[in-house]
N, C-alpha and C. Protein backbone atom coordinates (compact mmCIF):
# COMPACT_ATOMS: atom_id res chain seq x y z
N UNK A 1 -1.31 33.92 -12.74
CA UNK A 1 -1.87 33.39 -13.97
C UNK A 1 -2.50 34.56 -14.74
N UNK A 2 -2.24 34.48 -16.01
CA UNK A 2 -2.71 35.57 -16.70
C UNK A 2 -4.18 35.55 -17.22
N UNK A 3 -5.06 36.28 -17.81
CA UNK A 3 -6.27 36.08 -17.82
C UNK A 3 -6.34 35.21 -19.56
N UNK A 4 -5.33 35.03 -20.31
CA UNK A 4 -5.45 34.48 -21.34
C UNK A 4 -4.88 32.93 -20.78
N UNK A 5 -4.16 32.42 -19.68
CA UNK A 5 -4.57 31.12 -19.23
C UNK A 5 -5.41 30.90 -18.63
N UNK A 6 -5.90 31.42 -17.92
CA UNK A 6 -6.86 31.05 -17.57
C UNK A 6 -8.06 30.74 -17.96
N UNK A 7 -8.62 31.37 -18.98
CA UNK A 7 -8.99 31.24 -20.53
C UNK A 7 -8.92 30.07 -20.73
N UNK A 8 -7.30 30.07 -20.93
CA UNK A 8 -7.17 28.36 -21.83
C UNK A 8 -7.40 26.70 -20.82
N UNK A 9 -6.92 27.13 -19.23
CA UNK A 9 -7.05 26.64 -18.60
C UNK A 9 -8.42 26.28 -18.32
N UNK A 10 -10.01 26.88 -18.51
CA UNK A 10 -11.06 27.07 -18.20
C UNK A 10 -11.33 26.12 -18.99
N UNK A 11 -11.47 26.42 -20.92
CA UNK A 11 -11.35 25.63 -21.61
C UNK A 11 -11.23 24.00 -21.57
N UNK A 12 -9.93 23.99 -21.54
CA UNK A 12 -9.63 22.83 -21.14
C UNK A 12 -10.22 21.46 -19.94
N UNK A 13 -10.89 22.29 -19.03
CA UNK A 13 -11.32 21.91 -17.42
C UNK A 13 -12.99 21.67 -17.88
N UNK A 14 -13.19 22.72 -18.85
CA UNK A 14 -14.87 22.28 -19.44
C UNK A 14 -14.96 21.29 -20.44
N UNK A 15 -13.68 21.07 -21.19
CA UNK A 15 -13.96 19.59 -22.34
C UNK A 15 -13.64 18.53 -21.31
N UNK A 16 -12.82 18.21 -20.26
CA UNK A 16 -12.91 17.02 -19.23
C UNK A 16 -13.93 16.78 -18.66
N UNK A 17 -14.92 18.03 -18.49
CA UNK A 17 -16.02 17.79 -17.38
C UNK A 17 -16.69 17.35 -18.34
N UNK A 18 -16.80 17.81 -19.82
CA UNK A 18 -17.81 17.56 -21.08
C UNK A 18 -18.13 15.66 -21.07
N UNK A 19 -16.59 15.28 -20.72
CA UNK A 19 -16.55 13.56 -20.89
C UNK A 19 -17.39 13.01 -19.58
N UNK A 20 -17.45 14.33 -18.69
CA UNK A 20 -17.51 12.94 -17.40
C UNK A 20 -19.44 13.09 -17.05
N UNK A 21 -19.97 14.24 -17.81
CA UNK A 21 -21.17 14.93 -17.99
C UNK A 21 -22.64 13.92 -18.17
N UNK A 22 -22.48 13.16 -19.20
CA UNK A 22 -23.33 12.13 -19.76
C UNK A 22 -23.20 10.84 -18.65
N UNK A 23 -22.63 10.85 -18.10
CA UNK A 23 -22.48 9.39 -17.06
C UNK A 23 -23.08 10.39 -15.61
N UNK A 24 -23.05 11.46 -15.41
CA UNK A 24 -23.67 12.24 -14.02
C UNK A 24 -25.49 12.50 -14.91
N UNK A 25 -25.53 12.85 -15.84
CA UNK A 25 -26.57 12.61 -16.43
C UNK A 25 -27.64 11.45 -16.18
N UNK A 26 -27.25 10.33 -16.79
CA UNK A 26 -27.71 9.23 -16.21
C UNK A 26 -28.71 9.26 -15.14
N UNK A 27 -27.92 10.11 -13.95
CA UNK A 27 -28.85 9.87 -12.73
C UNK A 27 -29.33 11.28 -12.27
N UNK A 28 -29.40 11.89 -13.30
CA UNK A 28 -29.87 13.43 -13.02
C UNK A 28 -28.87 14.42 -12.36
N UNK A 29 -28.09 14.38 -12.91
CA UNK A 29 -26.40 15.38 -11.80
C UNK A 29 -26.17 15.72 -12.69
N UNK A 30 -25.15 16.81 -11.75
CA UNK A 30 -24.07 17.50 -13.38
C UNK A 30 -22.90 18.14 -12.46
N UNK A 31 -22.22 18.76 -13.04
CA UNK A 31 -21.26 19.58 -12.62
C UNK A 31 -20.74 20.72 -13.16
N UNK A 32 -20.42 22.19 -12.02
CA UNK A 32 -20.10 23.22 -13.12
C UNK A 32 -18.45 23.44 -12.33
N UNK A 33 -18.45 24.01 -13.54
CA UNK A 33 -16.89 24.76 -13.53
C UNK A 33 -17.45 26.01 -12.50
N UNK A 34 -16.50 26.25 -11.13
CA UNK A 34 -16.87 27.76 -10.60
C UNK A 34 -15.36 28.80 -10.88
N UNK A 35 -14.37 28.13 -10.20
CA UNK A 35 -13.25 28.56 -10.32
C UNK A 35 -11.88 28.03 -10.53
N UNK A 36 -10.93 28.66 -11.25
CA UNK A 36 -9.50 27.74 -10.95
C UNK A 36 -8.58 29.06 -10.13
N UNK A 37 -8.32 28.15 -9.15
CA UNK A 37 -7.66 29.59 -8.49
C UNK A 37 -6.12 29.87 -9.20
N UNK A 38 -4.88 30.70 -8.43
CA UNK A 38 -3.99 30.98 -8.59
C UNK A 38 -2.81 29.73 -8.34
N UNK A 39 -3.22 28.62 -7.66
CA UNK A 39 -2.81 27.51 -7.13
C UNK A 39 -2.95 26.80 -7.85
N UNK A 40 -3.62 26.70 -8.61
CA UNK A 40 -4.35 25.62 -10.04
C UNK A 40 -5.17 24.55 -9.23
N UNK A 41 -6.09 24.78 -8.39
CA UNK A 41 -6.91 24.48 -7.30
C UNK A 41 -8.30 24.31 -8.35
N UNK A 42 -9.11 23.46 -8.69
CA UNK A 42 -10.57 23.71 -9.38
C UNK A 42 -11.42 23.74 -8.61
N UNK A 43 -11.85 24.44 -8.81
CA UNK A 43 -13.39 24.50 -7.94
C UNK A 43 -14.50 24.27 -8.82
N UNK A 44 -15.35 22.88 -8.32
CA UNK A 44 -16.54 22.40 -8.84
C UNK A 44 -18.02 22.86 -7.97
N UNK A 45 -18.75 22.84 -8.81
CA UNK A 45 -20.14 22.85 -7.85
C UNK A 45 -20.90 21.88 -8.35
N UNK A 46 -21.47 20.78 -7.65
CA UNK A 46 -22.19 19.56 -7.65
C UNK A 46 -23.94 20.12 -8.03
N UNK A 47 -24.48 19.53 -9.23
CA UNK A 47 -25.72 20.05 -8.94
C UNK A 47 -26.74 18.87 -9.39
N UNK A 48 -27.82 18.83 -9.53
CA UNK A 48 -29.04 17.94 -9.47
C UNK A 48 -28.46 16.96 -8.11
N UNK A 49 -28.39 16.02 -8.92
CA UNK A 49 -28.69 14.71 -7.42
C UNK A 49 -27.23 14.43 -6.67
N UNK A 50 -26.21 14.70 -7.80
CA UNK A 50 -24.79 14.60 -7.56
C UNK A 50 -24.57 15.90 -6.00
N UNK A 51 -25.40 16.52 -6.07
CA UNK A 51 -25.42 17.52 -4.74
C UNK A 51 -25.38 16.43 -3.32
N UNK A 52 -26.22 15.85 -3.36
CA UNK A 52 -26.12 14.63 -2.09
C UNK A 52 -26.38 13.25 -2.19
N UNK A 53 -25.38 12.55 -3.22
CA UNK A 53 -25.14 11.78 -3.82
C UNK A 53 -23.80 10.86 -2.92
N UNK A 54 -24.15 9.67 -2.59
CA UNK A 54 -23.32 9.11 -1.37
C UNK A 54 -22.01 8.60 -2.32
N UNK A 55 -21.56 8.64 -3.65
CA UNK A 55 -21.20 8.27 -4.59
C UNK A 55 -20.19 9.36 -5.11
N UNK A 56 -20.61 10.82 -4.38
CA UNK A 56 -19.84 12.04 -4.97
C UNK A 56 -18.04 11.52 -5.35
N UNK A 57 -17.79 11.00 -3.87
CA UNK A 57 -15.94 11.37 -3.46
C UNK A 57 -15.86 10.20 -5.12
N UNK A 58 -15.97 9.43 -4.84
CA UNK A 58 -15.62 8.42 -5.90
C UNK A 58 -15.82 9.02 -6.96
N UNK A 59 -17.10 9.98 -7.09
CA UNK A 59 -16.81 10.20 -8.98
C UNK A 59 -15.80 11.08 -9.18
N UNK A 60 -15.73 12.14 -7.92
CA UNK A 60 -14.84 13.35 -7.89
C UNK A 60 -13.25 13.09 -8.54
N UNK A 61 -12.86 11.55 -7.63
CA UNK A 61 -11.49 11.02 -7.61
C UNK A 61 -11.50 10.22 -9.19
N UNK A 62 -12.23 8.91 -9.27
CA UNK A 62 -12.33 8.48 -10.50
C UNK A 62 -12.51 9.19 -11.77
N UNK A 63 -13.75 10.06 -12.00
CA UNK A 63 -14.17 10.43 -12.72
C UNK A 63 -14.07 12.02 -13.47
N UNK A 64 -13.95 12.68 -12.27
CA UNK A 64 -13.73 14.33 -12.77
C UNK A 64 -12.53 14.75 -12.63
N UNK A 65 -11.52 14.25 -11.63
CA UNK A 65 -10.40 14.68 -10.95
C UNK A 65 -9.16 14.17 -12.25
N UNK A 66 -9.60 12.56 -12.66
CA UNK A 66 -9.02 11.82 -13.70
C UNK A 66 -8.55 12.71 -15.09
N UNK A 67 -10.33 12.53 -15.32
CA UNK A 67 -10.09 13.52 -16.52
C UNK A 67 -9.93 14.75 -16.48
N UNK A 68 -9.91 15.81 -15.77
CA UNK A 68 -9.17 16.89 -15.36
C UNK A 68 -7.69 16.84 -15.52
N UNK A 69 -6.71 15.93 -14.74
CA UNK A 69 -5.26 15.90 -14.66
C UNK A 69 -5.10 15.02 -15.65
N UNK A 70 -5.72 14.33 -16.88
CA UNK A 70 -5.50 13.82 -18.02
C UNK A 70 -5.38 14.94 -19.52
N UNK A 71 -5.66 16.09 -18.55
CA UNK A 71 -6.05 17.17 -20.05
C UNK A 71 -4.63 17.89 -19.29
N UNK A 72 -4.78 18.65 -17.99
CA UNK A 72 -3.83 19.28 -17.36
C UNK A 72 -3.57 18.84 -15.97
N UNK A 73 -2.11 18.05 -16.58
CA UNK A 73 -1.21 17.32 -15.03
C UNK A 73 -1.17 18.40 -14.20
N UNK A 74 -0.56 19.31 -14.45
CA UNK A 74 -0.26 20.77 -13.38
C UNK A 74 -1.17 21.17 -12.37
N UNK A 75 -2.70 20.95 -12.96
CA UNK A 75 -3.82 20.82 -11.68
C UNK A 75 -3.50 20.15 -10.49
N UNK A 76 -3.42 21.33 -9.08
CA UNK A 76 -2.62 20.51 -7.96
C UNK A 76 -4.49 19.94 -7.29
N UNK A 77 -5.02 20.46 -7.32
CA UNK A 77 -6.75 19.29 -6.75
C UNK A 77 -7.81 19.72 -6.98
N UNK A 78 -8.99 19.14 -7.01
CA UNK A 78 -9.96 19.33 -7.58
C UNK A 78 -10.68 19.72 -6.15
N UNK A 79 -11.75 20.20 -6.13
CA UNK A 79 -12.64 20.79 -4.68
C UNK A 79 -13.73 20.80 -5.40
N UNK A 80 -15.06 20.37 -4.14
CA UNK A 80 -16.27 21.15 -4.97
C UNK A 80 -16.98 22.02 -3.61
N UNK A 81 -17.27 22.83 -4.12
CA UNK A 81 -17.68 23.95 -3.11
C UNK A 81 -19.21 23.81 -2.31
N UNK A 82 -19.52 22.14 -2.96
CA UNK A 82 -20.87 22.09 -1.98
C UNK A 82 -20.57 20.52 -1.77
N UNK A 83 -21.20 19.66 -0.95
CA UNK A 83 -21.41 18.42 -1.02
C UNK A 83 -19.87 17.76 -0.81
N UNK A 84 -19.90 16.76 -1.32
CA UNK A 84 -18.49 15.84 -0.93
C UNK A 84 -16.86 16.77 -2.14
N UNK A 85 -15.85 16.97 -1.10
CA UNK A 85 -15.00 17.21 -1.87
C UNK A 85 -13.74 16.69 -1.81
N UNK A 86 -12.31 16.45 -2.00
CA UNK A 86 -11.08 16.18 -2.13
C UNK A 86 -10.49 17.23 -1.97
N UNK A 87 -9.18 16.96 -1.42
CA UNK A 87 -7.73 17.77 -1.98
C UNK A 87 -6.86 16.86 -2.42
């Protein structure tokens, strides 16, 4: 991946998280963008309450993972590098 997709790819992965942001809000959470690897792998990091939040896998799958592969299908899974994650 070149560093101008990835760029665009980054982009893209921060206006999905932008939608799913205000509903992790709510209960004091959030989520950051850390990495997209070479695999098109995302790597999230869970932070405020969403860190140990019994609720994570479900928002991960419903909520971040959704709108993630709704902006870019090609994303093969979402991960978060602390707390509850998916492949």
């Amino acid at each position: 991946m070149t560093s101008a997709e990835k760029i665009e790819y980054s982009r893209k992965v921060e206006e999905a998280l932008d939608e799913v942001r205000p509903h992790l809000a709510v209960d004091k959470g959030n989520v950051e963008l850390v990495d997209i690897t070479e695999d098109l792998v995302v790597k999230v990091k869970w932070l405020g309450t969403c860190v140990n939040c019994n609720m994570s896998e479900m928002t991960m799958r419903a909520g971040i993972e959704e709108a993630i592969k709704r902006r870019l299908p090609e994303i093969s899974g979402v991960t978060a590098i602390n707390g509850i994650s998916i492949n």
